[in-house]
Protein backbone atom coordinates (compact mmCIF):
# COMPACT_ATOMS: atom_id res chain seq x y z
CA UNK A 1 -5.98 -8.56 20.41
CA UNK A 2 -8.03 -9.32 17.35
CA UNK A 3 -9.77 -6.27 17.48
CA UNK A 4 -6.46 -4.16 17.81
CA UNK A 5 -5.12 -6.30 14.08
CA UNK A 6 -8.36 -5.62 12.55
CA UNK A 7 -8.15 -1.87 13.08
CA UNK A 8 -4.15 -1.76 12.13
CA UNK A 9 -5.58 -4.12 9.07
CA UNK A 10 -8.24 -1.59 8.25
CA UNK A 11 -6.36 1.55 8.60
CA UNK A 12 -3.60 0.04 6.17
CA UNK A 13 -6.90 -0.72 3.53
CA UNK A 14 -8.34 2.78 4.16
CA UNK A 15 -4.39 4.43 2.94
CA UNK A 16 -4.85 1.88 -0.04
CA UNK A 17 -8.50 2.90 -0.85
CA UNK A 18 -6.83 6.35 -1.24
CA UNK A 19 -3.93 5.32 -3.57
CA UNK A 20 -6.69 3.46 -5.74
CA UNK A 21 -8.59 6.71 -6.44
CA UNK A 22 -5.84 8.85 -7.02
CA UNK A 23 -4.34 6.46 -9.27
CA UNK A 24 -7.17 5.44 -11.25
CA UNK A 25 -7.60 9.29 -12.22
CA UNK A 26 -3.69 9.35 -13.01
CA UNK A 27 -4.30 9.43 -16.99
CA UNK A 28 -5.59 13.00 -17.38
CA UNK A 29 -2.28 14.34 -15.72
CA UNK A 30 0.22 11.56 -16.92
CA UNK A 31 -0.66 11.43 -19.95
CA UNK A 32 1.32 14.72 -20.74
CA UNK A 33 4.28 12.46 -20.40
CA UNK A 34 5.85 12.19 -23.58
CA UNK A 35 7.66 8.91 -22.50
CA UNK A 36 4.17 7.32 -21.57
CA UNK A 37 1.25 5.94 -24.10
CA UNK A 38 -1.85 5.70 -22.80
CA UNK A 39 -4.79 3.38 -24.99
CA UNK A 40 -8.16 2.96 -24.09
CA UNK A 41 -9.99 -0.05 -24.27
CA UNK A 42 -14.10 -1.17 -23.93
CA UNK A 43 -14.18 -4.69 -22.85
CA UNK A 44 -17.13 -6.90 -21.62
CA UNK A 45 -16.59 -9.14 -18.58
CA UNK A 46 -19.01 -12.01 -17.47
CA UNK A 47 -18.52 -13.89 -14.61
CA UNK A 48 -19.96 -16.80 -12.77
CA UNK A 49 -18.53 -17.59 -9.21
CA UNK A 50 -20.10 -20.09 -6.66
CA UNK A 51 -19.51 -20.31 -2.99
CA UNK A 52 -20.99 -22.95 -1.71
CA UNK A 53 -20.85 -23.13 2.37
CA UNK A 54 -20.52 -27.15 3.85
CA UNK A 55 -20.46 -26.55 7.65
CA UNK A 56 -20.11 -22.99 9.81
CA UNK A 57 -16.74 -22.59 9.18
CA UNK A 58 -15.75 -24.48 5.94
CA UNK A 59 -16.56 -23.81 2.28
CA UNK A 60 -15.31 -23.11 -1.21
CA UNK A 61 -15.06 -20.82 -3.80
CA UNK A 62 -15.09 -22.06 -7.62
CA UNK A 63 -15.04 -19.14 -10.32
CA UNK A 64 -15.35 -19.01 -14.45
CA UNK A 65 -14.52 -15.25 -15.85
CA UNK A 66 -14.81 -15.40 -19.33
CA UNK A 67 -13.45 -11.28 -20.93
CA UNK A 68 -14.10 -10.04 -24.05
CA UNK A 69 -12.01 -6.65 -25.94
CA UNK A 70 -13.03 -4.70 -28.28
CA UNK A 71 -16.54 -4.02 -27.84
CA UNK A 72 -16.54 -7.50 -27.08
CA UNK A 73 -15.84 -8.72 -30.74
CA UNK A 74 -11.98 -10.26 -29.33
CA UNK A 75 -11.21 -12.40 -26.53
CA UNK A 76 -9.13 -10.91 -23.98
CA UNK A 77 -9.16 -13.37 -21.12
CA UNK A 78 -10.19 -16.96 -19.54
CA UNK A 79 -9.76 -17.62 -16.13
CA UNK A 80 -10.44 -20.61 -13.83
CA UNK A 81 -10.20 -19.93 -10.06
CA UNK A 82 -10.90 -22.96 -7.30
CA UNK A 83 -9.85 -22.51 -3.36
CA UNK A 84 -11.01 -23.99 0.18
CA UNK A 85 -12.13 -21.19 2.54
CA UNK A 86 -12.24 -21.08 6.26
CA UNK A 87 -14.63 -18.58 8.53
CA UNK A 88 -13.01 -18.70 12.25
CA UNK A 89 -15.25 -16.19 12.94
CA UNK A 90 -18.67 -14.52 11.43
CA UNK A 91 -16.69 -11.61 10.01
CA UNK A 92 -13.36 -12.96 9.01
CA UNK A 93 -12.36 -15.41 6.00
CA UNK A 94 -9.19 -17.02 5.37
CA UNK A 95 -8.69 -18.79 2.19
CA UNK A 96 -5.86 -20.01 -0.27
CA UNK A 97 -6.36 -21.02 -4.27
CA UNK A 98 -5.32 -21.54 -7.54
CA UNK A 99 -6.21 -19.61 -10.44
CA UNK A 100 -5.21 -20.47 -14.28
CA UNK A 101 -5.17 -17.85 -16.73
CA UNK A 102 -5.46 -17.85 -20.92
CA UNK A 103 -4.44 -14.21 -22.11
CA UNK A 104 -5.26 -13.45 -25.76
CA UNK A 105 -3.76 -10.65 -27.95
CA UNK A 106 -6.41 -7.44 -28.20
CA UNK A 107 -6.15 -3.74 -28.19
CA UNK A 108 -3.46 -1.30 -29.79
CA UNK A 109 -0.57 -2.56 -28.01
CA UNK A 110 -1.15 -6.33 -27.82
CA UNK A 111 1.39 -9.59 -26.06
CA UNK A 112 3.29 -11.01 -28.84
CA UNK A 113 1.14 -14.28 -29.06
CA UNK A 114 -1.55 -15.98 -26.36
CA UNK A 115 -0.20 -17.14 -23.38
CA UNK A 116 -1.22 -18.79 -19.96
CA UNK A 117 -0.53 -17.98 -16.42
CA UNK A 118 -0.71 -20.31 -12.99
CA UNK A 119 -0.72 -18.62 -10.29
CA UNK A 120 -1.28 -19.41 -6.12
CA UNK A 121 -2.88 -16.90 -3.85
CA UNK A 122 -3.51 -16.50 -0.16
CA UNK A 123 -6.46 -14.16 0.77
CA UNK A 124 -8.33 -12.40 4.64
CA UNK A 125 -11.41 -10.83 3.92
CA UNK A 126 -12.74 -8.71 6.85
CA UNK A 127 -16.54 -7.91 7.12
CA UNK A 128 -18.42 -5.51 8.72
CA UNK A 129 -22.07 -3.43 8.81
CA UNK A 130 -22.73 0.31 9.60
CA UNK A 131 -26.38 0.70 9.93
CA UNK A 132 -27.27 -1.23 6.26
CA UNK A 133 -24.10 -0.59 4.86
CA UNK A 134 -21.79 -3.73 4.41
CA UNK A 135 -18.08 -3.20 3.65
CA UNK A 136 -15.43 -5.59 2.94
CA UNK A 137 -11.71 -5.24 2.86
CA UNK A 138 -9.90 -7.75 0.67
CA UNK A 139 -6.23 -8.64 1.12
CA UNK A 140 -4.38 -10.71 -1.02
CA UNK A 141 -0.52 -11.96 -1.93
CA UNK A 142 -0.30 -13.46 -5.13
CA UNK A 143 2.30 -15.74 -6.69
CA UNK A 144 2.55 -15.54 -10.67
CA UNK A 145 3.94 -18.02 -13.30
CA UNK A 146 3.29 -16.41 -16.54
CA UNK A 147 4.36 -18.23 -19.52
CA UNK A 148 4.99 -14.92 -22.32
CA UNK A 149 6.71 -15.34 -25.79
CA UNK A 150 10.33 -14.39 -26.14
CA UNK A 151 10.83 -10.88 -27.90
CA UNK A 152 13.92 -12.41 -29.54
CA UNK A 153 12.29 -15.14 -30.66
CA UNK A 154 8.34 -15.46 -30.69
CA UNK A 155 7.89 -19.25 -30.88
CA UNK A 156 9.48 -19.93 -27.68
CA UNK A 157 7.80 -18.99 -24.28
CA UNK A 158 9.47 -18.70 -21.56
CA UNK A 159 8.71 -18.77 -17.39
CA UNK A 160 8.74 -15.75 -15.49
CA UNK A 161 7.78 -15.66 -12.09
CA UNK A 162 6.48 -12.71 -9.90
CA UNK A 163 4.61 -11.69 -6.88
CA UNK A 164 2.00 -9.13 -6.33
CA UNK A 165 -0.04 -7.57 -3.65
CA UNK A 166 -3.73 -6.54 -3.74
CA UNK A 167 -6.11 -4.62 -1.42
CA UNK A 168 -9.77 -3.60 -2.36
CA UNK A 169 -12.57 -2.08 -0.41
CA UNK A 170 -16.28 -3.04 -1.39
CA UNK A 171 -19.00 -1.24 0.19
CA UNK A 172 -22.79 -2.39 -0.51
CA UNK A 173 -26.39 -1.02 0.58
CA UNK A 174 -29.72 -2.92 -0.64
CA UNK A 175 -32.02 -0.36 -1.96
CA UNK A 176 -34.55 -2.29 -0.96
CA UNK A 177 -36.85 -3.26 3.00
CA UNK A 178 -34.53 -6.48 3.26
CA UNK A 179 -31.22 -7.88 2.15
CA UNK A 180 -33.33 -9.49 -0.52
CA UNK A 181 -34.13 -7.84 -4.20
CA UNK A 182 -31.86 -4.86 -5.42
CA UNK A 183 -28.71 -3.42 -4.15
CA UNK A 184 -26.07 -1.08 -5.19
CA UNK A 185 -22.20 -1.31 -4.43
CA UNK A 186 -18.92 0.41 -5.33
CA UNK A 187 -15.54 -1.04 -4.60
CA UNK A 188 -11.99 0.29 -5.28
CA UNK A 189 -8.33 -1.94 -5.84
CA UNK A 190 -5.12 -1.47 -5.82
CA UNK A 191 -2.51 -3.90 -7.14
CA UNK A 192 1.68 -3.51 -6.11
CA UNK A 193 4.05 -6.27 -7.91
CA UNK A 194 7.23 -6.51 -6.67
CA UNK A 195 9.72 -9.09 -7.02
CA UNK A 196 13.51 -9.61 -9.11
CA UNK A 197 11.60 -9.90 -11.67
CA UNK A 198 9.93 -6.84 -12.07
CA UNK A 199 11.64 -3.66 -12.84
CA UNK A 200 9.47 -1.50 -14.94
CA UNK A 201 6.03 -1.65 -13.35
CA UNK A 202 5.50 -1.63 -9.64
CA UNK A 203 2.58 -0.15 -9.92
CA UNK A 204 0.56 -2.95 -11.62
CA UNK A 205 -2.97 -1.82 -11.50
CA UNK A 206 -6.44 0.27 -10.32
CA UNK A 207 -9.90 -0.10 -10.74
CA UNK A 208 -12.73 1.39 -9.47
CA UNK A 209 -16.29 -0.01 -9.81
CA UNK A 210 -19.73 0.86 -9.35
CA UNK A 211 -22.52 -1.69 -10.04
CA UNK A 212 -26.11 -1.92 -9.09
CA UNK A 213 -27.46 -6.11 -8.32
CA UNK A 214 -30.18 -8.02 -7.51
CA UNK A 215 -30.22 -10.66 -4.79
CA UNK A 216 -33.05 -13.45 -5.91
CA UNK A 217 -32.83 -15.62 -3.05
CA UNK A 218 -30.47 -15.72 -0.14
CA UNK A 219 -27.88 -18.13 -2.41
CA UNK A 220 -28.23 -16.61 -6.08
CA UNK A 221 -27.48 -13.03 -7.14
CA UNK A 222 -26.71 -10.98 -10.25
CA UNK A 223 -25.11 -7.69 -10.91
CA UNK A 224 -24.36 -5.64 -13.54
CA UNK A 225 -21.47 -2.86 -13.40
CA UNK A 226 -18.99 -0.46 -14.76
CA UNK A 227 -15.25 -1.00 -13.94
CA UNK A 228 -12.22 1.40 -14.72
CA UNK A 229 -8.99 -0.35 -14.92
CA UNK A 230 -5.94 1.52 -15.80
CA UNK A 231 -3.39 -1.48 -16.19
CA UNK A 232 0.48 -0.89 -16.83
CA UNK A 233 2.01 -3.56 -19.39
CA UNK A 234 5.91 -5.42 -18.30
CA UNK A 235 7.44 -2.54 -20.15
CA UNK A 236 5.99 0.17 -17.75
CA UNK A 237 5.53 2.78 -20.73
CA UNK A 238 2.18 1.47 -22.23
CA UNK A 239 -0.90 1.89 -19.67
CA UNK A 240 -4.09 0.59 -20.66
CA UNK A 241 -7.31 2.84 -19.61
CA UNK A 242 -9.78 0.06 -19.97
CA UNK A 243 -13.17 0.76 -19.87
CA UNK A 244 -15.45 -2.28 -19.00
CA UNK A 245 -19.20 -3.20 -18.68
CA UNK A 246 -19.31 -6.45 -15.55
CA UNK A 247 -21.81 -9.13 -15.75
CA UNK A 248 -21.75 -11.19 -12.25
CA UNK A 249 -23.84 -14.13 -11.27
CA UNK A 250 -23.17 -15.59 -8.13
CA UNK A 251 -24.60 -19.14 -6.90
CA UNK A 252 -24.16 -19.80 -2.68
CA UNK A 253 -25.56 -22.48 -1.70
CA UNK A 254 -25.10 -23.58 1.82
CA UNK A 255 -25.22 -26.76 4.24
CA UNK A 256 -24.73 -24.81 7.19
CA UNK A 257 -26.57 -24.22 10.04
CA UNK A 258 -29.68 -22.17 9.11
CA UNK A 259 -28.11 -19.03 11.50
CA UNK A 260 -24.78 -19.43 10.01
CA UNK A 261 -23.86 -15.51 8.38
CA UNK A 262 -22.97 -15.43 4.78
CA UNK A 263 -20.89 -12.79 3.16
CA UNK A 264 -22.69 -11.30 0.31
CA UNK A 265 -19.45 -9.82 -1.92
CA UNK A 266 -20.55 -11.57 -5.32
CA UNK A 267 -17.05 -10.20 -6.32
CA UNK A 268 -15.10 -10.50 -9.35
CA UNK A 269 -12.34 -11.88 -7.61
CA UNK A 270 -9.48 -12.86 -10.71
């Protein structure tokens, strides 16, 4: 029965994989759009997530993602991410979290002043190897309190509330005898809001990524990478193509059994 889910579950990913990759070369055709503005943007991300493992099944995930616009000379982004995880099984992981956000005004088209966000998630992550290729599909359903500033009136914020679905693919291969020392991955992600709330963007976001990492011991790892992120602002007319350089360290330590598998995603996971 399991194995029957995990192939509808993966089928529905592979579809998504698809829509990423289509979408994420969407500017060079939409563009011509005269109703559209496109703006490119070259950000620097660095992130620091930990992962740390307590028994065979139990664990948690903590994460700091500090973004930067503007060849890195404006904030952009803070984010603070902390959430139990559970591993029924060796390839499967089941976890729900909290995640607070600080968004800062960059780029050509920027929010009308800084604002936070709170938001809940609930996430599966499904695992599995081909030969020395790993790949992980990532499902998530997220629930958003933003806190934006009125148009009508700037100094007041107000609440707005939305949902939003994600799906990304991550494949990795180490380059290297072992699963130790360097490795090289690409992943792709799609993001759907939906919600009374949202009228003018649907569509929400794509990225595609390709990074090449190091793994220094079986619980620390860095990576460096380039992501593509073509992101629609509320008003679904302005589209950022952001262009980004990824700095990831992650830190697993575990007090599990010895035999106990660990999944190596060392993923950006905001």
């Amino acid at each position: 029965m399991f194995l029957n889910f995990r192939r509808r579950v993966t089928r529905l990913g592979g579809a998504a994989l698809v829509c990423v990759l289509g979408l994420t070369a969407a500017p060079v055709t939409r563009a011509q759009a005269p109703v559209r503005v496109f703006a490119p943007n070259h950000n620097l991300w660095t992130v620091f997530n930990a992962e740390p493992r307590f028994s065979a099944r139990w664990g948690m995930r903590a994460e700091v993602i500090y973004r930067r616009a503007d060849w890195a000379r404006v904030p952009q982004q803070f984010q603070l991410r902390m959430a139990p995880i559970w591993n029924p099984r060796p390839d499967l992981q089941l976890s729900v979290g909290y995640l607070f956000s600080r968004n800062f005004r960059y780029g050509d088209y920027p929010v009308l002043r800084t604002f936070s966000e709170n938001r809940l998630y609930e996430q599966l992550l499904l695992r599995s190897a081909f030969g020395r290729f790993a790949l992980a599909h990532r499902y998530r359903l997220e629930q958003r309190w933003q806190r934006p500033a009125l148009v009508a009136d700037p100094t007041r914020f107000v609440t707005v509330y939305t949902n939003r679905a994600r799906y990304q693919a991550r494949l990795t291969h180490p380059l290297g005898p072992d699963a130790l020392g360097p490795y090289a991955a690409v992943s792709g992600e799609v993001f759907v809001s939906f919600g009374n709330r949202v009228a003018n963007n649907i569509f929400d976001q794509a990225r595609a990524y390709g990074a090449i990492g190091w793994q220094f011991t079986s619980a620390t790892g860095l990576e460096m990478g380039y992501l593509h992120q073509l992101s629609a602002q509320g008003n679904g007319r302005i589209f950022e193509a952001n262009h980004t350089l990824q700095f990831t360290l992650a830190f697993n330590p575990t007090w599990a059994k010895s035999d106990t598998p660990r999944p190596q995603t060392n993923d950006a996971a905001d």
